[in-house]
Protein backbone atom coordinates (compact mmCIF):
# COMPACT_ATOMS: atom_id res chain seq x y z
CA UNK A 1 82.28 134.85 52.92
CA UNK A 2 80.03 135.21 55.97
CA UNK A 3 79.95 131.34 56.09
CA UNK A 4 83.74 130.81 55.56
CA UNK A 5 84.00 133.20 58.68
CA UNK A 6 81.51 131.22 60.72
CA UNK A 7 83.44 127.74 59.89
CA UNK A 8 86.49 129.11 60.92
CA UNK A 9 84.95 130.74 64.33
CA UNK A 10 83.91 127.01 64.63
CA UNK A 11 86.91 125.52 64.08
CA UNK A 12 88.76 127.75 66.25
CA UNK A 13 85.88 127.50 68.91
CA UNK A 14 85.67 124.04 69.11
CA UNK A 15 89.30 122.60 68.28
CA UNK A 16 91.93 124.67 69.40
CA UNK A 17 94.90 123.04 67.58
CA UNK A 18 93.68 124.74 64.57
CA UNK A 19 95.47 127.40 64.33
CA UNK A 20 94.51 131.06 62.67
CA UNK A 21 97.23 130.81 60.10
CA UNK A 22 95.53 128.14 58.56
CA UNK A 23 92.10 129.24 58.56
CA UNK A 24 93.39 132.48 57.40
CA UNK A 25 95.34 130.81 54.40
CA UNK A 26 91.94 129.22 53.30
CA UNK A 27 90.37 132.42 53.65
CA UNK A 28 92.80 134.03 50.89
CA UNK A 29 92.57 131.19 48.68
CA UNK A 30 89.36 131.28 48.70
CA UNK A 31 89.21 135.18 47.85
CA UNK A 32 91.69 134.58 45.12
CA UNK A 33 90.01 131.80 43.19
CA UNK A 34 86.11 133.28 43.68
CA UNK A 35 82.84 131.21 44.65
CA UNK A 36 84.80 127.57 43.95
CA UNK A 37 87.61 128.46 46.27
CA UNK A 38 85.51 129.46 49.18
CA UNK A 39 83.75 126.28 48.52
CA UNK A 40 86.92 124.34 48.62
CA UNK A 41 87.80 125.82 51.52
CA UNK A 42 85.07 125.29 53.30
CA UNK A 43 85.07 121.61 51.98
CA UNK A 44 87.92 121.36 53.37
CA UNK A 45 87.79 122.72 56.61
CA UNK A 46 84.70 120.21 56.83
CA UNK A 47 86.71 117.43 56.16
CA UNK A 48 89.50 118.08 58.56
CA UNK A 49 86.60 118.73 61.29
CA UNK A 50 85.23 115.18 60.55
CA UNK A 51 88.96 113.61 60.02
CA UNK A 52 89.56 114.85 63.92
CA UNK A 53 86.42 113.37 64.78
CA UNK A 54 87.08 110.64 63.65
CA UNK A 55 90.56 109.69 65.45
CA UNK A 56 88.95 111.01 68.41
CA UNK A 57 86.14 108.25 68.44
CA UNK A 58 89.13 105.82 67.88
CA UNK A 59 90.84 106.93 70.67
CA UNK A 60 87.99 106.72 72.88
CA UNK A 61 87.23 103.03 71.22
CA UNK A 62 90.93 102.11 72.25
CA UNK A 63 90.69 103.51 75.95
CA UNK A 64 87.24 101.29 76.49
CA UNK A 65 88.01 98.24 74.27
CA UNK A 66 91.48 97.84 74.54
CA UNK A 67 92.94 99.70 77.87
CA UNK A 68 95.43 97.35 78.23
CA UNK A 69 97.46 98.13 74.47
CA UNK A 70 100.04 100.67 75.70
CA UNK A 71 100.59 100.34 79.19
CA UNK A 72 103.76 98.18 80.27
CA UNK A 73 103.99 95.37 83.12
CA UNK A 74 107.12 95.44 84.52
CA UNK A 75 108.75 91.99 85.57
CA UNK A 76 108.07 90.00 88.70
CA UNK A 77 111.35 89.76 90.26
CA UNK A 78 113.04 87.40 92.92
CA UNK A 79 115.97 88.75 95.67
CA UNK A 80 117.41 86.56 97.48
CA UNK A 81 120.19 87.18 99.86
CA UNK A 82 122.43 84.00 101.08
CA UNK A 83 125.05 84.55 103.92
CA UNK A 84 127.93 83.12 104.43
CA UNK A 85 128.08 81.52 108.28
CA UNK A 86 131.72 80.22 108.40
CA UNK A 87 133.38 77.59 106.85
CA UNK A 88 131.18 75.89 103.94
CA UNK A 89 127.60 77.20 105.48
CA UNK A 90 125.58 79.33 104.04
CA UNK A 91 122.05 80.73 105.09
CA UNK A 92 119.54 81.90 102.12
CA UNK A 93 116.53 83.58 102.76
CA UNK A 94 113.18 83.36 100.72
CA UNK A 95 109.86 85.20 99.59
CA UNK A 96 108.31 83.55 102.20
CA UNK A 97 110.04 84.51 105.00
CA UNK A 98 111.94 81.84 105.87
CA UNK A 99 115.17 80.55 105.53
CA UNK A 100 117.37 77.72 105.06
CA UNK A 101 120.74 76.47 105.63
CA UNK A 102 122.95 75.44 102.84
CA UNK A 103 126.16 73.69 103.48
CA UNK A 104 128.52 70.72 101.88
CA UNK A 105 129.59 67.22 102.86
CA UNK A 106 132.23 66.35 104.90
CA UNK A 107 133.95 65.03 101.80
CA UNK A 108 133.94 68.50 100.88
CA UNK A 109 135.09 70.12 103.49
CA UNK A 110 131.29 70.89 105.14
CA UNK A 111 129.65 69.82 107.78
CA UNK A 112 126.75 68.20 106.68
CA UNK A 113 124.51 70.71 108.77
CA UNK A 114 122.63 72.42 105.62
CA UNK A 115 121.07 70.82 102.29
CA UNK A 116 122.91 70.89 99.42
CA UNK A 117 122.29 73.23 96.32
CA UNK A 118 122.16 70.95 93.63
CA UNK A 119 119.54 68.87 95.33
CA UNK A 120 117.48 71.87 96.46
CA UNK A 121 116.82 72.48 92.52
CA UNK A 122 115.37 69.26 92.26
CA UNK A 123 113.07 69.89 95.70
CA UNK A 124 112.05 72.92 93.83
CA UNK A 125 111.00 71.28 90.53
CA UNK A 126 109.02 68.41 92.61
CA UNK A 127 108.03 71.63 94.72
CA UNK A 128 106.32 73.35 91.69
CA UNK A 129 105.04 70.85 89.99
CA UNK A 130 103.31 69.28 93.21
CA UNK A 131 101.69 72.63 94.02
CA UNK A 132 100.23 72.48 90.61
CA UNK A 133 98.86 68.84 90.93
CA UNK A 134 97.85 69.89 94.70
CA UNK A 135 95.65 72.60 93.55
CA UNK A 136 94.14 70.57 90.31
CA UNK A 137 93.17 68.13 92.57
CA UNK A 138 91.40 70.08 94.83
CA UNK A 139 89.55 71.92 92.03
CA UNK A 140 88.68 68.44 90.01
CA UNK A 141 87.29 67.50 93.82
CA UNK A 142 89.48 63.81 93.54
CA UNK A 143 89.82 61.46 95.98
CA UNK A 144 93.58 61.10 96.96
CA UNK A 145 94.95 59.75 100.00
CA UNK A 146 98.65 60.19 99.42
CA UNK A 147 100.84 61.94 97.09
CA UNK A 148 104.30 61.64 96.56
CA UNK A 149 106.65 62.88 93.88
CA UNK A 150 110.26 61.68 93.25
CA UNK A 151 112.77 62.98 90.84
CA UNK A 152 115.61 61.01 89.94
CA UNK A 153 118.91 63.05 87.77
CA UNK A 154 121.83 62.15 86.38
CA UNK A 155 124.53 64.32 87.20
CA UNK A 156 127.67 64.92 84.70
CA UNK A 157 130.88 64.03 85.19
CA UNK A 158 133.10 66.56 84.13
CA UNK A 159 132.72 70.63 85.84
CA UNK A 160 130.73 72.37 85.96
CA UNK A 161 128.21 69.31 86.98
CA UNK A 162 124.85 69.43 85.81
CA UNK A 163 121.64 67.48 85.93
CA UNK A 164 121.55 66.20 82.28
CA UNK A 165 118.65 64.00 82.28
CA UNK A 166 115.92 64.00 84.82
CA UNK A 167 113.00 61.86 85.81
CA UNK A 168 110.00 62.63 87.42
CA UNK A 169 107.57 59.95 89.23
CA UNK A 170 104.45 61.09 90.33
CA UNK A 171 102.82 58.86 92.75
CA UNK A 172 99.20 58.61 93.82
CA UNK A 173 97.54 56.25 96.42
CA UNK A 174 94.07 55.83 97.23
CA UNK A 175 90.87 53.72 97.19
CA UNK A 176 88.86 55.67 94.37
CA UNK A 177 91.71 57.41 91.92
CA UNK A 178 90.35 58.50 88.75
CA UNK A 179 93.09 58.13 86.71
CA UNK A 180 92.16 60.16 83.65
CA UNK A 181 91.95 63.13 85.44
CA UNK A 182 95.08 62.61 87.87
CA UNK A 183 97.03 62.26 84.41
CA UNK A 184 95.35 65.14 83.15
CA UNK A 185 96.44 67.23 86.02
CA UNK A 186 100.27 65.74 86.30
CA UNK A 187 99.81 66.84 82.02
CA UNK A 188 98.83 70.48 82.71
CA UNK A 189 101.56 70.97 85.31
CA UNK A 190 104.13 69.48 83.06
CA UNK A 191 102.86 71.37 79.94
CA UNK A 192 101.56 74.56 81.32
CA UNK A 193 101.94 75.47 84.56
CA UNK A 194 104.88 74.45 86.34
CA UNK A 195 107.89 77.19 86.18
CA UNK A 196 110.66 75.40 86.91
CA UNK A 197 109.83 72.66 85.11
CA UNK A 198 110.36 75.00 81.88
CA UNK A 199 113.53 76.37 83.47
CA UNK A 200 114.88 72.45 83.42
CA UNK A 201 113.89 72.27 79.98
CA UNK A 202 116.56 74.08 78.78
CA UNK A 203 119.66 71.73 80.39
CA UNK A 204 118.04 68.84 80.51
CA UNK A 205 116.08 65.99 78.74
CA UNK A 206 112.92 65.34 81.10
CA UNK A 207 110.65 61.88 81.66
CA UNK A 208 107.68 61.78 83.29
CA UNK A 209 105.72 58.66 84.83
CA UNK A 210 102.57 58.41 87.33
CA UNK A 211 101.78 55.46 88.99
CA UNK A 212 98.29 54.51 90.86
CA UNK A 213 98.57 53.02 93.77
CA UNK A 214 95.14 51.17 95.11
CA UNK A 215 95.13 50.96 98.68
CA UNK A 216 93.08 48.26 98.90
């Protein structure tokens, strides 16, 4: 009895959660079925104390070895906010700071002082994608004296107009071009990297081509 006693004073010492109704119930049980029930009892207090032990040193393994598994990342978002100037203008702000003007053709009632939106999703894909390459380049330390990228769509015919098929032409110039690892940057942008390029993968069928260009 004296040790039941002391291994509920422990439990209640050392884990408050346990509460005295339950080390009280294995007390009684353990005066009701003699010398094997207090040993049952105590077995079992034992193995609750090593069962809570044991999801504690879990729960410490988690924190240290895998902090990351139940906190949340919440979304990067973009705002933009485009106002309207009168007539068929537009001016749209950005991330950076900066702004442009957007406005249509003179066949469409515009005046032909803005770019137009259509075409400013194909700056953007040549945009990504040559940031990528830009930054590849510089890390792979390669000798380029120009770089140029053009992107040629196909618009449809019938509204609402889309670009349906796209190609993209990346263009490098230079005395020394390692070609192998140009291609294997314009790859990694394509494949990996590039954003928008993804976003134009679901509207529209894309081909890519690089061309060296030897100075010389």
């Amino acid at each position: 009895m004296a040790g039941l006693c002391c291994m509920v004073k422990t439990e209640l010492g050392q884990n408050p959660k346990v509460s005295l109704k339950n080390s009280a119930s294995f007390f009684v049980a353990g005066s009701w079925f003699g010398s094997r029930g207090f040993t049952k009892a105590i077995l079992i207090l034992v193995y609750k104390r090593i069962t809570l032990w044991a999801e504690t040193l879990m729960n410490e393994y988690n924190c240290i070895f895998n902090p990351y598994k139940k906190q949340k990342f919440m979304p990067t978002t973009n705002h933009i906010s485009t106002k309207w100037l009168g007539e068929m203008a537009f001016e749209s702000n950005n991330p950076s700071g900066l702004t442009l003007q957007i406005d249509a053709g003179s066949e469409n009632g515009g005046s032909d002082d803005g770019l137009r939106p259509k075409a400013l999703m194909l700056s953007s894909l040549a945009g990504c994608s040559g940031l990528d390459v830009a930054s590849l380049i510089k890390k792979m330390k390669l000798e380029v004296d120009a770089f140029t990228i053009e992107t040629i769509a196909n618009l449809t015919d019938e509204h609402p107009k889309y670009y349906d098929a796209v190609v993209i032409e990346y263009h490098f110039h230079g005395n020394n071009l390692n070609q192998d690892k140009l291609q294997r940057a314009v790859d990694l942008s394509v494949e990996k990297y590039c954003g928008v390029m993804e976003m134009f993968r679901k509207f529209a069928n894309l081909e890519i081509k690089t061309f060296y260009h030897n100075s010389n």
